[in-house]
Protein backbone atom coordinates (compact mmCIF):
# COMPACT_ATOMS: atom_id res chain seq x y z
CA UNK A 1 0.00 0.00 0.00
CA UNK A 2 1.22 3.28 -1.11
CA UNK A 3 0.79 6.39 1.04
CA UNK A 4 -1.61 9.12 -0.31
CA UNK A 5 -0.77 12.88 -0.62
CA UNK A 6 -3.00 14.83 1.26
CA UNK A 7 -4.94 17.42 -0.88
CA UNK A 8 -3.85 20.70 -0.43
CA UNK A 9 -7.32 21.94 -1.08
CA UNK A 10 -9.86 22.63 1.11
CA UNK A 11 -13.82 22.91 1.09
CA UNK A 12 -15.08 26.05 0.64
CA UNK A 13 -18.58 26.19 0.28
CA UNK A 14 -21.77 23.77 -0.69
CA UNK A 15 -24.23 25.31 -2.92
CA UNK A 16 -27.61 24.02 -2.38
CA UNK A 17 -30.55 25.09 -5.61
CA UNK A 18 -33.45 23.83 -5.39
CA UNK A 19 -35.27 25.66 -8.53
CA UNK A 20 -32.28 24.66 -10.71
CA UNK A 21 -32.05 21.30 -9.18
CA UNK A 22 -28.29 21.15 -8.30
CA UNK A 23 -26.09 20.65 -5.49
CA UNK A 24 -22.19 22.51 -6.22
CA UNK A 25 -19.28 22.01 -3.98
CA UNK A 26 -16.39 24.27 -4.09
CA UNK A 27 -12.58 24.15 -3.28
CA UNK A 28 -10.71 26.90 -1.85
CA UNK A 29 -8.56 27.02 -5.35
CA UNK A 30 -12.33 28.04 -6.75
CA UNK A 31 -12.62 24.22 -8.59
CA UNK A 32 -16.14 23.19 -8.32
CA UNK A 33 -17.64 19.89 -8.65
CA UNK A 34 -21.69 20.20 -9.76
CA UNK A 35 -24.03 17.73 -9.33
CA UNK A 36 -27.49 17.98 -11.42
CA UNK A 37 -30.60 16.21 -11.35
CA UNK A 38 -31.86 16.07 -15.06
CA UNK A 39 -34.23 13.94 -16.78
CA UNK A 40 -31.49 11.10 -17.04
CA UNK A 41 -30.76 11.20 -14.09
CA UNK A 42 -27.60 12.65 -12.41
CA UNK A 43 -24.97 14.45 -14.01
CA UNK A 44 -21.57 15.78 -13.08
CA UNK A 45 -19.91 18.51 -14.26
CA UNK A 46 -15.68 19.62 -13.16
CA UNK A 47 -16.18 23.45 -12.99
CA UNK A 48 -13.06 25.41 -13.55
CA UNK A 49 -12.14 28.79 -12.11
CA UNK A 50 -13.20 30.57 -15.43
CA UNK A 51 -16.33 28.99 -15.38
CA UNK A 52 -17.18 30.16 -11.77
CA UNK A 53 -19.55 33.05 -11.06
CA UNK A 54 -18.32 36.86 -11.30
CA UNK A 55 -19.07 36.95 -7.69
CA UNK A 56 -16.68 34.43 -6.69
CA UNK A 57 -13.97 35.67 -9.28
CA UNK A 58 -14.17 38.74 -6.87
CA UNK A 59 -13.74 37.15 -4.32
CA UNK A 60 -10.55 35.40 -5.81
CA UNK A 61 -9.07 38.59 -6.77
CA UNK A 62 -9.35 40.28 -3.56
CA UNK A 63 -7.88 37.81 -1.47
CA UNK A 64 -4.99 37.71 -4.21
CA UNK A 65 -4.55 41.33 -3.62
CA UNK A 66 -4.46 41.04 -0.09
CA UNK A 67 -2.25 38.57 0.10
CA UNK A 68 0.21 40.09 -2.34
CA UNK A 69 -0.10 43.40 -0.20
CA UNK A 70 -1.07 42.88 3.12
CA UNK A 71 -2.03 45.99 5.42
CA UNK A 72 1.21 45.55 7.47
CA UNK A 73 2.76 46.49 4.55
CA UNK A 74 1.64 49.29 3.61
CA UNK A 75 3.70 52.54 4.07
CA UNK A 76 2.27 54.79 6.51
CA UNK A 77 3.16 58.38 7.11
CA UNK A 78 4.76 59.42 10.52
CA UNK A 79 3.62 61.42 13.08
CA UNK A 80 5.78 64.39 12.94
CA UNK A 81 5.96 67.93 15.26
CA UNK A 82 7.18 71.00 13.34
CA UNK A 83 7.34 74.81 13.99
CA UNK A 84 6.04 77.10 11.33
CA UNK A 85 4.54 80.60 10.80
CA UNK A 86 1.49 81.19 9.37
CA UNK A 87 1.35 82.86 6.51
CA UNK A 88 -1.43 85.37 5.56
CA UNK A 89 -5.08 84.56 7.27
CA UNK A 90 -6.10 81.16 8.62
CA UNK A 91 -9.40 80.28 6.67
CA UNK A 92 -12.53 78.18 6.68
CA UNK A 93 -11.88 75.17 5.05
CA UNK A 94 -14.36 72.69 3.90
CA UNK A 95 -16.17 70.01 5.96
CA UNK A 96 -14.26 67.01 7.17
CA UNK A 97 -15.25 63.32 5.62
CA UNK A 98 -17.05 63.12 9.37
CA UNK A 99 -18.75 66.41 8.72
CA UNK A 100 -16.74 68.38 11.58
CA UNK A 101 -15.31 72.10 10.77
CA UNK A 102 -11.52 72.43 9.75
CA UNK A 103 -9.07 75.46 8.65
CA UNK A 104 -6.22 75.77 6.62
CA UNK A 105 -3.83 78.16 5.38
CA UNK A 106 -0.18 78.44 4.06
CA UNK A 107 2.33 77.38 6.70
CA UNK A 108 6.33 78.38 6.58
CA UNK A 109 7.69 75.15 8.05
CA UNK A 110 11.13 75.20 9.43
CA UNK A 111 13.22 72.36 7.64
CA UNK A 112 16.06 70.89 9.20
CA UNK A 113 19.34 71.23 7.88
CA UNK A 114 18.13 74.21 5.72
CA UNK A 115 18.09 78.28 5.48
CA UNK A 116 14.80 78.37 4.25
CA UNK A 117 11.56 77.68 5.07
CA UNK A 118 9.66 75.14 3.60
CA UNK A 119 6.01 76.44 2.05
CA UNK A 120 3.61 74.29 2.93
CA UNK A 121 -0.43 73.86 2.61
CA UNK A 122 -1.52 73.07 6.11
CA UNK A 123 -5.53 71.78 7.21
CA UNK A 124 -6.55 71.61 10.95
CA UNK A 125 -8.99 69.09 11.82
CA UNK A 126 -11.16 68.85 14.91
CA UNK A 127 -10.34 71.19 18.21
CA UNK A 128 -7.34 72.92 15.98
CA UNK A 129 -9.91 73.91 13.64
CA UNK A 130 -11.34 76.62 15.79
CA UNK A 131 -7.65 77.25 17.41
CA UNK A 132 -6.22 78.25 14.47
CA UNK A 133 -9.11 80.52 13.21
CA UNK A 134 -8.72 82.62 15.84
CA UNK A 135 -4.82 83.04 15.76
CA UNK A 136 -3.50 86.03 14.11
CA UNK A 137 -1.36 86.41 10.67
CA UNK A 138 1.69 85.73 10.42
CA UNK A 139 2.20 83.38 13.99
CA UNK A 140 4.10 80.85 15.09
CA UNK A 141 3.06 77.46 15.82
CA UNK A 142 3.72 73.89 16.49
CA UNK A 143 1.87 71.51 15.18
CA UNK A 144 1.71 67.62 15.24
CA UNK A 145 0.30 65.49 12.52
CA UNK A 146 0.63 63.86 9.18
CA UNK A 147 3.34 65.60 6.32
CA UNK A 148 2.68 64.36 2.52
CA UNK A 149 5.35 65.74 0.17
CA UNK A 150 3.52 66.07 -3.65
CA UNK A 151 5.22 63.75 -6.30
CA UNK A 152 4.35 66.76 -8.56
CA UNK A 153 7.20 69.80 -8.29
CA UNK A 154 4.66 72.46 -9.03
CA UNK A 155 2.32 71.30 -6.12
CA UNK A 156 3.05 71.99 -2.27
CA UNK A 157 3.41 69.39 0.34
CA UNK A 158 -0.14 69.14 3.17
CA UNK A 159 0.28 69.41 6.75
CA UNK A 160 -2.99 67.61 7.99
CA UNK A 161 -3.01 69.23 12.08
CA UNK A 162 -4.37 67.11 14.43
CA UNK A 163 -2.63 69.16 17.69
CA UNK A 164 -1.40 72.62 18.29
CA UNK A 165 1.29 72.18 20.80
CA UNK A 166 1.74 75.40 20.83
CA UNK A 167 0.74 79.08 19.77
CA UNK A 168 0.25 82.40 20.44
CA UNK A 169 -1.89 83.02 23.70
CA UNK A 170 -1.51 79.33 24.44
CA UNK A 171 -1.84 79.43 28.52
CA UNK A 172 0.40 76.87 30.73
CA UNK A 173 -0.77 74.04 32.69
CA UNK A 174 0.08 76.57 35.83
CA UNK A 175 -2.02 79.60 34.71
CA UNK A 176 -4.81 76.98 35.07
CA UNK A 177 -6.65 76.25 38.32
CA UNK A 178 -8.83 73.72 39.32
């Protein structure tokens, strides 16, 4: 007696039709096996991937995507803290995805390692929003949240704000009582 292989594949799903009379089993690899009950009798049919639904080829191609790039993988932008001036008047910016208020305006970020300052189009979201409208031209802040440089030259990098760490009339922890 030889030993067997095991089969790789597993069961996916059984497929149940009453009104078309047939019973389908399906692999994990998306190989289906379908029984019918015809006038004959029964008959069998090997169903290939190809031949499967366009509901289960989209299932197939998401999970190939997935696996080829899993979430992990993706590349995720820092958290960084940078000190800028504001440049000109903060404005109103357009709702939020979530529907809450945010501001933006034209930020001179101070780069590292450089002279100049780095022009940049920054948006504050949530609690900054309101922060920032009500800070004068032309001050200085620190900011915390998300920096996406443009692949195009001719566009400016975003500064998405999710914290002021600091700005003008800003009070300290001291100033406030309990």
């Amino acid at each position: 007696m030889s030993e067997q292989q095991p089969n790789p594949q597993r069961l996916r799903s059984i497929k149940l039709d009453l009104e078309k009379r047939f019973l389908q089993i399906e692999s994990t690899d998306a190989t289906a096996l379908r029984l019918s009950l015809t006038p004959q009798g029964i008959a069998w049919e090997l169903l290939q991937p190809s031949t499967i639904t366009t509901a289960r080829a989209v299932d197939q191609l998401i999970q190939t995507a997935e696996e080829e790039s899993p979430a992990d993988a993706r590349e995720k932008n820092p958290t960084v803290t940078l000190t800028g001036k504001i440049k000109g008047q903060v404005r109103e910016g357009r709702p939020a995805k979530d529907g809450k208020k945010t501001a933006w305006a034209l930020v001179a970020l101070h780069d590292e390692g450089s002279d100049q300052a780095k022009m940049v189009s920054a948006t504050f979201y949530r609690h900054t929003a309101n922060t920032a409208l009500a800070l004068p031209a032309d001050a200085q802040i620190t900011a915390t949240g998300y920096l996406n440089q443009s692949e195009d030259p001719s566009r400016k990098a975003s500064f998405k704000v999710f914290n002021l760490v600091n700005y003008p009339g800003k009070r300290d922890k001291s100033e406030v009582s309990d």
